[in-house]
C-alpha atoms as a PDB file:
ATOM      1  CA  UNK A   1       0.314  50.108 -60.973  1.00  0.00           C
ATOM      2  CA  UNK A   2       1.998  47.583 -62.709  1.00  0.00           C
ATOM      3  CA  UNK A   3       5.464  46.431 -61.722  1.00  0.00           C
ATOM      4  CA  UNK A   4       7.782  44.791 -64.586  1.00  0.00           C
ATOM      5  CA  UNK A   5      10.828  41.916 -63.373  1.00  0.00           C
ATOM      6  CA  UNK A   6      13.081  44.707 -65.407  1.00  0.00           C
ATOM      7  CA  UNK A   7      12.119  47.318 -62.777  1.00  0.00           C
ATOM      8  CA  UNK A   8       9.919  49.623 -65.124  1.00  0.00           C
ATOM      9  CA  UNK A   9       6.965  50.894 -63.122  1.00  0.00           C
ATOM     10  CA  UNK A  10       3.848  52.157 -65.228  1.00  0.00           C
ATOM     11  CA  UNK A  11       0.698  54.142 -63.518  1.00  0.00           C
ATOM     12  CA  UNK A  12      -0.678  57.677 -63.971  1.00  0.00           C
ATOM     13  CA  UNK A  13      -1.446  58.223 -60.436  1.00  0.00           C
ATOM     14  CA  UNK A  14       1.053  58.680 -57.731  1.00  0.00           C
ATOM     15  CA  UNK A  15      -0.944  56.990 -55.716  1.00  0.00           C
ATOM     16  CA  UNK A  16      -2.260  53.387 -57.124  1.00  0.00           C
ATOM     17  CA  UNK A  17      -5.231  51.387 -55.674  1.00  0.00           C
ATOM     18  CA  UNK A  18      -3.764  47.803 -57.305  1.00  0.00           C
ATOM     19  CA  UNK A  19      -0.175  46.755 -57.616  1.00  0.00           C
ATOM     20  CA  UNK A  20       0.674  43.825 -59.821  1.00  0.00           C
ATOM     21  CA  UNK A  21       4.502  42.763 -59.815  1.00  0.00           C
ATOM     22  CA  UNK A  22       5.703  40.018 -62.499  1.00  0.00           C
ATOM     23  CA  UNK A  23       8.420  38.916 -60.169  1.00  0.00           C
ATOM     24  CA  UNK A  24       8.845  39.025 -56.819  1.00  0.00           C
ATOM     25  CA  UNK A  25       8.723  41.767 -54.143  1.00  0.00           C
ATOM     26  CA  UNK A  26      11.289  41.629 -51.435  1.00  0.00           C
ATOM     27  CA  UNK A  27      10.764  43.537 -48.209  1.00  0.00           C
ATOM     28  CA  UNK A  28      13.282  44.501 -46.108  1.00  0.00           C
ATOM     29  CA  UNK A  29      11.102  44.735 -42.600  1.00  0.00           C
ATOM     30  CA  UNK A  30       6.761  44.441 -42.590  1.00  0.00           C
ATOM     31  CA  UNK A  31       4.281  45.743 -44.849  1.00  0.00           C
ATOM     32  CA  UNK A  32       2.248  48.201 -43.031  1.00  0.00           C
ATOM     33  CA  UNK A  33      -1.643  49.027 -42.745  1.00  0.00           C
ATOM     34  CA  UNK A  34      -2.247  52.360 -44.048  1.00  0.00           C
ATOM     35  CA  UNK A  35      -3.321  54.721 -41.653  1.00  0.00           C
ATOM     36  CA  UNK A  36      -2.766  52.126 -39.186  1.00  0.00           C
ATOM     37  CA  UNK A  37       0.967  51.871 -38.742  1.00  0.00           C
ATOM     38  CA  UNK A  38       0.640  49.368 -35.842  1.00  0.00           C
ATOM     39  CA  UNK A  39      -0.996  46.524 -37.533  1.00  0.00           C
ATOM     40  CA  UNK A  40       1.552  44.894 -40.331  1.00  0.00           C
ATOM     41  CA  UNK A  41       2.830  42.148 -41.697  1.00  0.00           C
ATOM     42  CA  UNK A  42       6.076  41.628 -40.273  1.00  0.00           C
ATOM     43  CA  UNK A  43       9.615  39.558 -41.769  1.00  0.00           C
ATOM     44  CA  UNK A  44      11.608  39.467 -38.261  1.00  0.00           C
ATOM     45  CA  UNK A  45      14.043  37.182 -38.549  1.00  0.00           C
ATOM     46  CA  UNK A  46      14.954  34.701 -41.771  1.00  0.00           C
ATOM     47  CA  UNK A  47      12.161  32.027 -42.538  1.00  0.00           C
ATOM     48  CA  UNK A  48       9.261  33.832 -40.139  1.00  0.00           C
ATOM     49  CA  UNK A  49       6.150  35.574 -40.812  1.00  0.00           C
ATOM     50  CA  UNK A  50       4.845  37.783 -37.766  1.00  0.00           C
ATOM     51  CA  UNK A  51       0.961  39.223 -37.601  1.00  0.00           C
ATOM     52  CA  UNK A  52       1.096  42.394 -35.353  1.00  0.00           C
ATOM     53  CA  UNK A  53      -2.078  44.500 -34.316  1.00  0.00           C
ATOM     54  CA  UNK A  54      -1.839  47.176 -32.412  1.00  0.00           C
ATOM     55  CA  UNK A  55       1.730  47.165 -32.123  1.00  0.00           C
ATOM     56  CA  UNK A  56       2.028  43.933 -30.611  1.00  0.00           C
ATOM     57  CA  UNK A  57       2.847  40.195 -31.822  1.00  0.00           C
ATOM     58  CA  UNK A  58       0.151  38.510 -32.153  1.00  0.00           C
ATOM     59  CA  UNK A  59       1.434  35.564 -34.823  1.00  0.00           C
ATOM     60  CA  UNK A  60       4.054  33.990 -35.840  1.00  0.00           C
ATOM     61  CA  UNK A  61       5.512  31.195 -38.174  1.00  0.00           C
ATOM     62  CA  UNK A  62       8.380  30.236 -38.380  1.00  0.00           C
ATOM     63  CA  UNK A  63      10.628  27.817 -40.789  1.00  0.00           C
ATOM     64  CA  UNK A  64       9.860  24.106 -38.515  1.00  0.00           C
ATOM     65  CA  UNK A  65       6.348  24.511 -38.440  1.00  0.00           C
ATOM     66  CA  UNK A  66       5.995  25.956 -35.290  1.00  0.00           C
ATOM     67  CA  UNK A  67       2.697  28.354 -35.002  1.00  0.00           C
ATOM     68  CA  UNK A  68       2.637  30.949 -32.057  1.00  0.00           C
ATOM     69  CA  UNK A  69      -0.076  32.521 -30.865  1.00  0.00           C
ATOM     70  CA  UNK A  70       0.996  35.468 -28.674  1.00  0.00           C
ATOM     71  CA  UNK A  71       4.502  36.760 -28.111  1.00  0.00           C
ATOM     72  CA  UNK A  72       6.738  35.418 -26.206  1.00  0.00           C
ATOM     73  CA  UNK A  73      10.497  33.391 -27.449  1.00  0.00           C
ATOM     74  CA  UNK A  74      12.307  30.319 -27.068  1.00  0.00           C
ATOM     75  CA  UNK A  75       9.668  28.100 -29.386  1.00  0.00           C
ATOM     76  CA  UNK A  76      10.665  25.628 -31.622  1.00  0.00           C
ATOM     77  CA  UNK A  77       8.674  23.046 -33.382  1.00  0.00           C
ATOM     78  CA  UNK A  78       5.378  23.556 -31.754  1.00  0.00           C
ATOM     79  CA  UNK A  79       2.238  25.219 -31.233  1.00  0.00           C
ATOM     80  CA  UNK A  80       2.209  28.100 -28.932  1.00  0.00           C
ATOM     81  CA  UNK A  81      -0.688  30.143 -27.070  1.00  0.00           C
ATOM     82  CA  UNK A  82       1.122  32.664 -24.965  1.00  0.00           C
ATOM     83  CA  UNK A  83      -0.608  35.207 -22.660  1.00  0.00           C
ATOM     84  CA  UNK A  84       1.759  38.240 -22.083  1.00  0.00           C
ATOM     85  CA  UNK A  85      -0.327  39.680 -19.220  1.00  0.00           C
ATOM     86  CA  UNK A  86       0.442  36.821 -17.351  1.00  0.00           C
ATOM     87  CA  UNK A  87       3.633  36.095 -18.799  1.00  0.00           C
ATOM     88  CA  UNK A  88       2.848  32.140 -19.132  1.00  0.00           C
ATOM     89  CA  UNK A  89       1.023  29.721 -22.428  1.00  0.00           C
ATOM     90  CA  UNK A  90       0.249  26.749 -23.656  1.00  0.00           C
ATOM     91  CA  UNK A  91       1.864  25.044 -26.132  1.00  0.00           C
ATOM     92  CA  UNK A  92       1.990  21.648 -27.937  1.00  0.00           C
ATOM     93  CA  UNK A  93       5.339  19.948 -29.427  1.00  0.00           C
ATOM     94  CA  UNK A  94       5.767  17.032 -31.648  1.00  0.00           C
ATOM     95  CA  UNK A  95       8.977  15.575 -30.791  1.00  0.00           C
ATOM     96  CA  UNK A  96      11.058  12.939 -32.134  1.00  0.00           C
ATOM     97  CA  UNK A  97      10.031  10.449 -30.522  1.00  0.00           C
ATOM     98  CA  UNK A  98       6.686  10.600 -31.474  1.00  0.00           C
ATOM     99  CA  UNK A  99       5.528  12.124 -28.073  1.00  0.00           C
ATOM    100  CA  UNK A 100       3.355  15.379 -28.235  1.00  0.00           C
ATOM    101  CA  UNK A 101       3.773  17.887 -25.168  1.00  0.00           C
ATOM    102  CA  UNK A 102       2.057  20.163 -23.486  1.00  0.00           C
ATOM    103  CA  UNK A 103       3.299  22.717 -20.917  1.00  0.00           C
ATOM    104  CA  UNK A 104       1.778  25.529 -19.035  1.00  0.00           C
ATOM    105  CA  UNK A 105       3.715  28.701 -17.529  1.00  0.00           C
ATOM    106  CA  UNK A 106       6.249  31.140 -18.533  1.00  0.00           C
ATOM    107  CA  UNK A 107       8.864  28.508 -17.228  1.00  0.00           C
ATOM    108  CA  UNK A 108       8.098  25.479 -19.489  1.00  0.00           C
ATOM    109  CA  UNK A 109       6.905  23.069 -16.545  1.00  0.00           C
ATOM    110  CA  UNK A 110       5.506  19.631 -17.955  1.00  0.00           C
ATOM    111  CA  UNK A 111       1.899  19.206 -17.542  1.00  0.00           C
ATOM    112  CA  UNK A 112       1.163  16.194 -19.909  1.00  0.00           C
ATOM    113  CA  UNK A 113       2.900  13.834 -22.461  1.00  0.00           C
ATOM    114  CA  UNK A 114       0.027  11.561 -24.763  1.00  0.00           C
ATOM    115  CA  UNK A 115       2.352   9.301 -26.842  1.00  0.00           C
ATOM    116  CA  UNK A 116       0.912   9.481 -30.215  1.00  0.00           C
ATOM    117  CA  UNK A 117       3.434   5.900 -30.823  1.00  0.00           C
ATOM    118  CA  UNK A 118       1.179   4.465 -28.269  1.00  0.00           C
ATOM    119  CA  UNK A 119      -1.577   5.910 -27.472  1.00  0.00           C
ATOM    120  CA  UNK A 120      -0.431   6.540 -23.793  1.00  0.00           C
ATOM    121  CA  UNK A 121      -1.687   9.732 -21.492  1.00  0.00           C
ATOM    122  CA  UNK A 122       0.385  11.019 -18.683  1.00  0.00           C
ATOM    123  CA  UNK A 123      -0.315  13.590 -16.763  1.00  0.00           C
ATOM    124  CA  UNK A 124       3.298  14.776 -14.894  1.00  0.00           C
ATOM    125  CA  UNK A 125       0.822  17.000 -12.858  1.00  0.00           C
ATOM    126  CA  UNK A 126      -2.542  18.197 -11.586  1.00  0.00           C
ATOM    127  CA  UNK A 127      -5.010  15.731 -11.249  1.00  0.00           C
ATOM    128  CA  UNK A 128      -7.727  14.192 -14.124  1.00  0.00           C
ATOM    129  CA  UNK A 129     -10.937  15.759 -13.157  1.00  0.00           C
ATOM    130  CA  UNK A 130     -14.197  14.381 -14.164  1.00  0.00           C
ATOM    131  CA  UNK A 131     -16.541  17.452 -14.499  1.00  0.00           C
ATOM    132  CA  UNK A 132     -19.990  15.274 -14.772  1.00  0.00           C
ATOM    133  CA  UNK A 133     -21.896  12.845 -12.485  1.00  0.00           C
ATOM    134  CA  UNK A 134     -22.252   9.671 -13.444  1.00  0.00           C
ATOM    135  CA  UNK A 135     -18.853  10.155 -16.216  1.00  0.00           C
ATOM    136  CA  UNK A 136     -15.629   8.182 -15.423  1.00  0.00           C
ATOM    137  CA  UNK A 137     -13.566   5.298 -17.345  1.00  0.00           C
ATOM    138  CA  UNK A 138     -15.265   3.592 -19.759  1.00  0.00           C
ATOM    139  CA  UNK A 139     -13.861  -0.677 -19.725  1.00  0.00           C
ATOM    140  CA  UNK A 140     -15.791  -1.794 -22.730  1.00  0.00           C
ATOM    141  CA  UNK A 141     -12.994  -2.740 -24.706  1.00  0.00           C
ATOM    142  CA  UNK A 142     -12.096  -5.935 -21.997  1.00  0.00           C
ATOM    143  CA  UNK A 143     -14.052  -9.103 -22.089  1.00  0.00           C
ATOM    144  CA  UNK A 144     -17.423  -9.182 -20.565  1.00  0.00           C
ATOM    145  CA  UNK A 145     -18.696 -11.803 -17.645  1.00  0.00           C
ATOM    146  CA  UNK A 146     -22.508 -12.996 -18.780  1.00  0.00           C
ATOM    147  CA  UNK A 147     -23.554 -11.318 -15.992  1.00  0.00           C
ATOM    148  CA  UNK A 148     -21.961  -7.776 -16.295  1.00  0.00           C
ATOM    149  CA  UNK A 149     -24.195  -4.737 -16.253  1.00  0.00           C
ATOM    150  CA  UNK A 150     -21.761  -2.015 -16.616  1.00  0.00           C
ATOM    151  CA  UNK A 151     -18.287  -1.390 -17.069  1.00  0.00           C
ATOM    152  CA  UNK A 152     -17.808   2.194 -15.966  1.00  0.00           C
ATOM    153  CA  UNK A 153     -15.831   3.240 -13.154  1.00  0.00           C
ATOM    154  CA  UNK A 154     -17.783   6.419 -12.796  1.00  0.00           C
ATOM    155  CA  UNK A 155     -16.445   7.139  -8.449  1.00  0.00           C
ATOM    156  CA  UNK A 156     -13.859   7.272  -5.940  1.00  0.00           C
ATOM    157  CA  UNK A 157     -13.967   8.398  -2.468  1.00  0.00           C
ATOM    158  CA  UNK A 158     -12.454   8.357   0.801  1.00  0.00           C
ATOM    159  CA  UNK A 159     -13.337   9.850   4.174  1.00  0.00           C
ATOM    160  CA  UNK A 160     -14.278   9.104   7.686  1.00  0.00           C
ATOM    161  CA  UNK A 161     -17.788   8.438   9.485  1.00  0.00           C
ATOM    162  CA  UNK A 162     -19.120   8.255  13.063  1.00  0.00           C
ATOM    163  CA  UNK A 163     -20.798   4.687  13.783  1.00  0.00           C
ATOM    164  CA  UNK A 164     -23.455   4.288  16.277  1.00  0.00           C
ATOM    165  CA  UNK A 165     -24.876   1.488  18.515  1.00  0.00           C
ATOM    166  CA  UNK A 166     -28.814   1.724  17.604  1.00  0.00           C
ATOM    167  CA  UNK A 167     -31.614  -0.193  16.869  1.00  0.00           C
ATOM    168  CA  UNK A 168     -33.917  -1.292  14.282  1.00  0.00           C
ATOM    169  CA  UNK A 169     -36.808   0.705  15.672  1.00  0.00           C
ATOM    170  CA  UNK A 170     -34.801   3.626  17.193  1.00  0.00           C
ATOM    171  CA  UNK A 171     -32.636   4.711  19.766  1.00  0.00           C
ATOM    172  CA  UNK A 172     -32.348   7.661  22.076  1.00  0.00           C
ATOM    173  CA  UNK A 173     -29.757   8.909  25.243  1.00  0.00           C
ATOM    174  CA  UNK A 174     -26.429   7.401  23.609  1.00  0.00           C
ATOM    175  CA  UNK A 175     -22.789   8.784  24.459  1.00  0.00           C
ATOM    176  CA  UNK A 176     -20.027   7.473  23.367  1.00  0.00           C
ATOM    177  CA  UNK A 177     -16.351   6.801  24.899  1.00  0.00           C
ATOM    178  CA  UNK A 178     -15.279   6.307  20.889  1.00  0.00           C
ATOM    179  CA  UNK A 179     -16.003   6.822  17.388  1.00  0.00           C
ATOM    180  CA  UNK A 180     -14.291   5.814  14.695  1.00  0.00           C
ATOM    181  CA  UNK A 181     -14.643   4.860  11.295  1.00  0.00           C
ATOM    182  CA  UNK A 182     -13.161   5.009   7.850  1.00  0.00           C
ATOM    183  CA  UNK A 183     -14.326   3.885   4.262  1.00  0.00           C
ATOM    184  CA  UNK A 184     -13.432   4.118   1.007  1.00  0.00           C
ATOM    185  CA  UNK A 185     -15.634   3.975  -1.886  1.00  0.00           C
ATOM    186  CA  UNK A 186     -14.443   2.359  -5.751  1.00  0.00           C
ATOM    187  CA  UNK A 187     -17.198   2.733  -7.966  1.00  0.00           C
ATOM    188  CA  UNK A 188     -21.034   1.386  -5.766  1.00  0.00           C
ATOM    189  CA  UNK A 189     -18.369  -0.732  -3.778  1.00  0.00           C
ATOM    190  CA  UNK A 190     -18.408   0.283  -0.296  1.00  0.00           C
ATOM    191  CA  UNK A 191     -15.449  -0.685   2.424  1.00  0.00           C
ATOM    192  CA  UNK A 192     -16.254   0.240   6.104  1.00  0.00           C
ATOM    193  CA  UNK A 193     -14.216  -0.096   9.417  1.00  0.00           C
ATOM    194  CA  UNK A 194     -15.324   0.864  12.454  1.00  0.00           C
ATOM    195  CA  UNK A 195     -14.620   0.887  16.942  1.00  0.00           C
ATOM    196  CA  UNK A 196     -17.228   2.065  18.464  1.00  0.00           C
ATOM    197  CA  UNK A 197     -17.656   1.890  22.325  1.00  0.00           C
ATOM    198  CA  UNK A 198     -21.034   2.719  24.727  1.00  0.00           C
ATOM    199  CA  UNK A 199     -20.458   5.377  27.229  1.00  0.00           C
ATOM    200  CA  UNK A 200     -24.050   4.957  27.965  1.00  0.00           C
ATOM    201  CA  UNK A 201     -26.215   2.663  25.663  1.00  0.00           C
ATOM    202  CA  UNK A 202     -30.117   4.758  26.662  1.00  0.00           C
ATOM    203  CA  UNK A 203     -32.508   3.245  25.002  1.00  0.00           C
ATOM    204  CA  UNK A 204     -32.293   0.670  21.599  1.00  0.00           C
ATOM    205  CA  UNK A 205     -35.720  -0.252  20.018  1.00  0.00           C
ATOM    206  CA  UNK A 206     -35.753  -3.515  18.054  1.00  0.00           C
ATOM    207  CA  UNK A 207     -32.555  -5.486  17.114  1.00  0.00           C
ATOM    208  CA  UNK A 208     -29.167  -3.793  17.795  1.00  0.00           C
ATOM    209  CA  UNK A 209     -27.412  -3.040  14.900  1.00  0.00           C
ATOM    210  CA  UNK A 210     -24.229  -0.856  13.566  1.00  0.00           C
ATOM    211  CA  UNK A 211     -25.938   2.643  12.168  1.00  0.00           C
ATOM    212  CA  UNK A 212     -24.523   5.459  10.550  1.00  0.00           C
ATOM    213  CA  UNK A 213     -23.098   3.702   7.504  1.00  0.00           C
ATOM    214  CA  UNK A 214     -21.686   6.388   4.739  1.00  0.00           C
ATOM    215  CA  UNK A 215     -24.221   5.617   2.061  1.00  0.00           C
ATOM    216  CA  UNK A 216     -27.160   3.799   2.107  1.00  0.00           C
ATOM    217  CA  UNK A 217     -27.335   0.214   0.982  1.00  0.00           C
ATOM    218  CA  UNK A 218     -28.073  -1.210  -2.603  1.00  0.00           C
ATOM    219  CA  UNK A 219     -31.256  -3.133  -2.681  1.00  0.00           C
ATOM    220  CA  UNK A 220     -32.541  -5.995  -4.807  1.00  0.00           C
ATOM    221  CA  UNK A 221     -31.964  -9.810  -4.290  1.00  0.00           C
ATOM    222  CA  UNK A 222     -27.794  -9.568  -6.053  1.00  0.00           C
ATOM    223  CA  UNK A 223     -27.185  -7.101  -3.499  1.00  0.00           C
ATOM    224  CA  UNK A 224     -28.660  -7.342  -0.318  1.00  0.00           C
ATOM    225  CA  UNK A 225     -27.202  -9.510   2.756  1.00  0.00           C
ATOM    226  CA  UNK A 226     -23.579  -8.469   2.451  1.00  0.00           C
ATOM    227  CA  UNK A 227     -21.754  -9.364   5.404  1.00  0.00           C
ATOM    228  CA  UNK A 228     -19.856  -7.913   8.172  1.00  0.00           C
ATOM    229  CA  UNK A 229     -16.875  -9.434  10.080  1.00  0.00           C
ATOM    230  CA  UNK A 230     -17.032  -7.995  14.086  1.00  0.00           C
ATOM    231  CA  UNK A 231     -13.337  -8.749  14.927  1.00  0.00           C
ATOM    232  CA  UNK A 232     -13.632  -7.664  18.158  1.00  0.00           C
ATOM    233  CA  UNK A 233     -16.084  -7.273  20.840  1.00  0.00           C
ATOM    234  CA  UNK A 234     -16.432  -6.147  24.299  1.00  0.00           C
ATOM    235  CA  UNK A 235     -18.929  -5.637  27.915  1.00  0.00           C
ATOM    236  CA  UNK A 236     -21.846  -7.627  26.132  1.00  0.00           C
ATOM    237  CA  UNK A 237     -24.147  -9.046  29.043  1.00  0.00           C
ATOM    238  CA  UNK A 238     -24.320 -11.843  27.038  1.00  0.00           C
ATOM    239  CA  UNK A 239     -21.708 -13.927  26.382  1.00  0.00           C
ATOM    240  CA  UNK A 240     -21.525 -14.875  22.685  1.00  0.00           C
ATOM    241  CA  UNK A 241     -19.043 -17.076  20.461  1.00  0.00           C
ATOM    242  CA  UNK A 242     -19.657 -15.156  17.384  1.00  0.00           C
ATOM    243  CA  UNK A 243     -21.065 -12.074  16.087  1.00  0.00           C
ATOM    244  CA  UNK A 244     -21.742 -10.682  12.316  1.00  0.00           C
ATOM    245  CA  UNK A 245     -23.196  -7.968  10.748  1.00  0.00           C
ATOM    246  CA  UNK A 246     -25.639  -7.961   8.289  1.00  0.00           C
ATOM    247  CA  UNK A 247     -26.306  -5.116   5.229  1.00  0.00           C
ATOM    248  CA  UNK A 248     -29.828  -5.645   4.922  1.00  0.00           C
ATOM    249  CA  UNK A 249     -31.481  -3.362   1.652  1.00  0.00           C
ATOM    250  CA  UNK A 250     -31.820   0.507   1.088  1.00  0.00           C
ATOM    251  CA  UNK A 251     -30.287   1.205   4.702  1.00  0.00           C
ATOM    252  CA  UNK A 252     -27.402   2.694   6.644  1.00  0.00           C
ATOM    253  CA  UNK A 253     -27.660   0.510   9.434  1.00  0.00           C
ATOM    254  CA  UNK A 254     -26.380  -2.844   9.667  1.00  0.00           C
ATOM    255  CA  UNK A 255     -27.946  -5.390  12.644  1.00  0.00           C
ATOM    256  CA  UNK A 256     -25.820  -7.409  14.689  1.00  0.00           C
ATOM    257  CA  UNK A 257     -26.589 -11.666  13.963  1.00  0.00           C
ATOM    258  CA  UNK A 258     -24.559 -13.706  17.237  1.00  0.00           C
ATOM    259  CA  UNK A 259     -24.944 -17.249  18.526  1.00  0.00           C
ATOM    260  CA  UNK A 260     -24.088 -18.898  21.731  1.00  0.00           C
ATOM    261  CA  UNK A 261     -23.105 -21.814  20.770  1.00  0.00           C
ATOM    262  CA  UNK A 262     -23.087 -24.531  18.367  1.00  0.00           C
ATOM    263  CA  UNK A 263     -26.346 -23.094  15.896  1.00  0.00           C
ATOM    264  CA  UNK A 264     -27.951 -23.847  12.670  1.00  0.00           C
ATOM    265  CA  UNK A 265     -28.486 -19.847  12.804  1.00  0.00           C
ATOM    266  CA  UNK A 266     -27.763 -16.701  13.623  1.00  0.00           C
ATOM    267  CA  UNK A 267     -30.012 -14.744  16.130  1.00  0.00           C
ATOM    268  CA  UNK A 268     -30.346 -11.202  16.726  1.00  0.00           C
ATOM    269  CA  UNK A 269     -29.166  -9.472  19.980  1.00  0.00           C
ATOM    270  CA  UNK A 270     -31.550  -6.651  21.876  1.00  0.00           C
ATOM    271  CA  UNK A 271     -30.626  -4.044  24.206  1.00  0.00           C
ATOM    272  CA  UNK A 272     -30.448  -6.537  27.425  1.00  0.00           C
ATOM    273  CA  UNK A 273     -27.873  -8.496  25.551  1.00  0.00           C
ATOM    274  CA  UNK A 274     -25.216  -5.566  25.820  1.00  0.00           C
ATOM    275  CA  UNK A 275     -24.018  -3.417  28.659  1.00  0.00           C
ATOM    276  CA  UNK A 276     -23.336   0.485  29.006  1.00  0.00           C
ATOM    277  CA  UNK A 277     -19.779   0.048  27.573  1.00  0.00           C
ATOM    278  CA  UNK A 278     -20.535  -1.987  25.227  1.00  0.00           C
ATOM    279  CA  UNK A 279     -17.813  -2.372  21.778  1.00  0.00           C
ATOM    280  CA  UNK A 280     -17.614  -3.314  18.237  1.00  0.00           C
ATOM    281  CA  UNK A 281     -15.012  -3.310  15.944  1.00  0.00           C
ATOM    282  CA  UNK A 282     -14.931  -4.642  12.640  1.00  0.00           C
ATOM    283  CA  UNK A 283     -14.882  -4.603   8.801  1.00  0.00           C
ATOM    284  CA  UNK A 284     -17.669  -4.537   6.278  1.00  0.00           C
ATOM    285  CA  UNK A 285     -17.922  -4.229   2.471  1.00  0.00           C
ATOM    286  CA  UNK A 286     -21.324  -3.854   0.766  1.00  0.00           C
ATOM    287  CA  UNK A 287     -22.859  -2.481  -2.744  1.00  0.00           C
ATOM    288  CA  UNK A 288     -24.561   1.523  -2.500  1.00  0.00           C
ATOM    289  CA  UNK A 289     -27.371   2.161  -4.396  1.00  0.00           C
END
């Protein structure tokens, strides 16, 4: 069929398989599938173009630019992915400012603003989740020290932990009166607190040393030998003028260094050298492996 701009219409059938129109062809509502009158091709409102299967909106355009996915209203100049069995979407908006948007929920809540002027990220809420081990924030782009070996900040954690009073070679029969520690972890950088006081001390093999630590020590000459600072300590048999810890390599436990006096070095401390209700309380940071 062949459709002329003076409105002549030439064909033999009444029912044509090709329609060619010199002008244009206006229609008033959607052009329709035949034989399946719930898809079409809908004009809904001036300057938009709807897609509709199955009797529901599944595009539209409209006259901005916007592009919705899904049916919902209230869109402007943006990209919209609406799920109507949940009556909430995603969309995307360019704004004036340069700013690109996203939101998520039937009510429009903020989720995120990158600032395309910029090159910013915010997230207004939720959290940034890294979904692989070993992934974080790359800092390649700053300036290197000669000595760096990597610039990714690929953990974070915080929690608690239970110190004990042990030795190097073992320990058996402990209780406790207290137990309390705390750490937080930035990357293999390890901070540790701890107050932990003897009930009754049983039996200590070897030097005495802090055990328990969250995660076991880095090892290799950079690393090893980071120190501890005892701030306060109690009921020792001996009496002492200072006391550190020491992070020794590939270990959770950290032994006790003290001197008497006036010393050109530390000495360890054994079981005799502390008392039932014995205490230590201090700080330590260290590298994990």
């Amino acid at each position: 069929m062949t459709i002329k701009q003076q409105g002549g219409i030439f064909g033999r059938n009444p029912t044509f398989n090709n329609v060619t129109a010199d002008g244009d062809v206006t229609i008033a509502d959607k052009i329709v599938h035949a034989g399946d009158t719930d898809t079409a091709i809908r004009f809904s409102a001036a300057d938009t173009v709807d897609i509709e299967t199955a009797g529901f909106k599944r595009l539209t355009v409209t006259g901005d630019g916007s592009v919705q996915i899904g049916s919902t209203s209230g869109f402007t100049n943006k990209v919209f992915v609406y799920d109507s069995s949940t009556s909430s979407g995603v969309y995307i908006r360019q704004d004036g400012s340069g700013a690109i948007q996203s939101w998520h929920g039937a009510g429009g809540a903020e989720r995120g603003v990158f600032e395309s002027t910029t090159g910013n990220l915010k997230l207004s809420s939720g959290n940034l989740v890294i979904g692989t081990s070993g992934k974080g924030i790359d800092f390649s782009a700053t300036a290197q020290a000669p000595g760096m070996t990597s610039e990714l900040l690929d953990d974070y954690e915080e929690g608690v932990w239970n110190p004990i009073i042990g030795g190097s070679g073992g320990q058996s029969g402990q209780s406790y009166t207290a137990q309390y520690g705390s750490y937080v972890k930035v990357g293999s950088l390890v901070m540790c607190t701890f107050d932990v006081v003897l009930a009754t001390k049983g039996t200590i093999t070897g030097e005495v040393q802090i055990a328990g630590l969250p995660f076991t020590s880095a090892s290799g000459a950079d690393f090893r030998y980071a120190s501890a600072s005892l701030s306060l300590w109690q009921n020792l048999a001996t009496s002492y003028v200072y006391l550190a810890g020491l992070v020794v390599d590939n270990s959770t436990g950290m032994p006790i260094r003290a001197a008497t006096g006036a010393a050109t070095a530390l000495s360890s401390i054994a079981t005799a050298d502390i008392n039932n209700n014995a205490r230590f309380s201090g700080t330590v940071v260290y590298r994990a492996a």
